[in-house]
Protein backbone atom coordinates (compact mmCIF):
# COMPACT_ATOMS: atom_id res chain seq x y z
CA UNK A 1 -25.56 -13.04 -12.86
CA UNK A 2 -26.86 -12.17 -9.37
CA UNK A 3 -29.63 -9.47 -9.68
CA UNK A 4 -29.72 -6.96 -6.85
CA UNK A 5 -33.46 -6.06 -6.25
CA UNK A 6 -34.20 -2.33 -5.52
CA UNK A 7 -37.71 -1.76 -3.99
CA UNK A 8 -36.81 2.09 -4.76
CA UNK A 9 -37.75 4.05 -7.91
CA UNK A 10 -35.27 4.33 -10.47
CA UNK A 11 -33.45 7.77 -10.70
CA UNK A 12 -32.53 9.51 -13.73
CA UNK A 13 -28.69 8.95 -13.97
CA UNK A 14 -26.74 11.75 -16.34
CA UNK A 15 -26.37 11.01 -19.85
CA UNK A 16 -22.26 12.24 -19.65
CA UNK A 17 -21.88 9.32 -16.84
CA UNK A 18 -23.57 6.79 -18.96
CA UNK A 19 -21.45 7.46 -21.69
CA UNK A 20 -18.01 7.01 -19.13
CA UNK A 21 -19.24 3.64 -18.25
CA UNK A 22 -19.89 2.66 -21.95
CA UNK A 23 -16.43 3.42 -22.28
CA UNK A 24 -15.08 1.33 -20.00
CA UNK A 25 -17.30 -1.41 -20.64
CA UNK A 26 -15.82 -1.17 -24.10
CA UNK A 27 -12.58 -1.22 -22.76
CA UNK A 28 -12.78 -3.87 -20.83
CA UNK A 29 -11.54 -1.56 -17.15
CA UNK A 30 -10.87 -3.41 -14.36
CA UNK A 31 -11.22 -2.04 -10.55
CA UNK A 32 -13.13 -1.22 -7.83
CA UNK A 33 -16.88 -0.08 -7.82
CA UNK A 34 -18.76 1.31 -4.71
CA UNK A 35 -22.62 1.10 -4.50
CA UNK A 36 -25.89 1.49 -2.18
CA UNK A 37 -27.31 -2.37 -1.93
CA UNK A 38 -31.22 -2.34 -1.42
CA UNK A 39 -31.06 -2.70 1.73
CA UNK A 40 -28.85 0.61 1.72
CA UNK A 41 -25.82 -0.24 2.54
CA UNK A 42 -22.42 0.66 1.60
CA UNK A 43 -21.01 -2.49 -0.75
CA UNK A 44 -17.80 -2.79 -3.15
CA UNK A 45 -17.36 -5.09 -5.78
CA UNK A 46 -13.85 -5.69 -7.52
CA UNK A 47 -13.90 -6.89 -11.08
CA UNK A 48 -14.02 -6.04 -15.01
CA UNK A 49 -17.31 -4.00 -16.48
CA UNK A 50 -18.36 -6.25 -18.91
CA UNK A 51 -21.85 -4.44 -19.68
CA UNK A 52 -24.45 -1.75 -19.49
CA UNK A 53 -28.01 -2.34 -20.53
CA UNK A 54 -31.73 -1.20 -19.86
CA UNK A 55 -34.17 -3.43 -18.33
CA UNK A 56 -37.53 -2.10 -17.84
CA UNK A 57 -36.88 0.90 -17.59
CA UNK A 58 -33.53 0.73 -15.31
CA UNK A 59 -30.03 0.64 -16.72
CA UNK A 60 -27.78 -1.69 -14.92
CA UNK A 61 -24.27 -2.03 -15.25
CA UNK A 62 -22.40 -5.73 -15.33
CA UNK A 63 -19.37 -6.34 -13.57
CA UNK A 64 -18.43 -9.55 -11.48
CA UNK A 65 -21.42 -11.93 -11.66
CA UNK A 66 -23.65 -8.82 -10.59
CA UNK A 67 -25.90 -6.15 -11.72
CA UNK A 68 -26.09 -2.67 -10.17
CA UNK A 69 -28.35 -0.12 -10.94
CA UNK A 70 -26.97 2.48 -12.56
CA UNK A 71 -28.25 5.35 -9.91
CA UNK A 72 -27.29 3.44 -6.88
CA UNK A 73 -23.23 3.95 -7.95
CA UNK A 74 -21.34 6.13 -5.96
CA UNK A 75 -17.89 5.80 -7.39
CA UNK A 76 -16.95 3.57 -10.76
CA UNK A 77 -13.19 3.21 -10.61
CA UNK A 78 -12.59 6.27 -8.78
CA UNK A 79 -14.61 8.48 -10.41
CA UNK A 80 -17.91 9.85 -8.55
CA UNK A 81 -21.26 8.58 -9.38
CA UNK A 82 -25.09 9.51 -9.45
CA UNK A 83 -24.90 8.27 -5.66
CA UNK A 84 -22.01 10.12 -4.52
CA UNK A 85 -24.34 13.16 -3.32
CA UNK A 86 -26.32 10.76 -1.26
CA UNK A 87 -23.37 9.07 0.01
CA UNK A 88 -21.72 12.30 1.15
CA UNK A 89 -25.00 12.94 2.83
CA UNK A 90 -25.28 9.25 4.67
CA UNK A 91 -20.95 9.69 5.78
CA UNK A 92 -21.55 13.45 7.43
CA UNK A 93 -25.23 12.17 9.25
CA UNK A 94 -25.00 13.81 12.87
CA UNK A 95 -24.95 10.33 14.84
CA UNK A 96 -25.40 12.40 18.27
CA UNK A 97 -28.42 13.16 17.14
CA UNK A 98 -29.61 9.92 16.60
CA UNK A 99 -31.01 7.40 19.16
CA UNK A 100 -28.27 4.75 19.80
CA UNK A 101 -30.12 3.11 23.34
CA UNK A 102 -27.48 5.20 25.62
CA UNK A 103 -30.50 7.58 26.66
């Protein structure tokens, strides 16, 4: 299982969205799942959530060979995560604010 190493702290994630992905670790769900790498990009993994467990401290779900914090999910299947917020943020930055070498 490839672990994805977060230099970040660890954010509280909602107890009702820790109980969805339970669920459909239980059920076996298949499908898409977006997340915030450490390096804070935008990644998507395809596969079957197989697991959710605590390891110091930071709950992690399973799916495909990796393991994704918990608080760095924006969707899981669809359904909005305890990144989604910061996602929304990062897709409506102003880029013509930002320096891009054109000045």
């Amino acid at each position: 299982m490839k672990n994805m190493e977060y230099q970040d702290k660890y954010l509280p994630v909602d107890p009702d969205f820790i109980d969805v992905a339970k669920k459909y670790c239980i059920e076996k769900k298949s499908g898409k799942v977006h997340y915030f790498s450490p390096q804070q990009t935008i990644e998507d993994v395809k596969g079957t959530a197989t697991a959710i467990f605590r390891e110091k401290h930071v709950e992690y779900l399973e799916i495909s060979e990796l393991k994704i914090r918990l608080d760095k999910i924006i969707t899981l299947f669809g359904k909005p995560g305890p990144s989604y917020e910061a996602y929304d943020r990062f897709a409506n930055a102003c880029l013509t604010c930002e320096d891009l070498g054109q000045f």
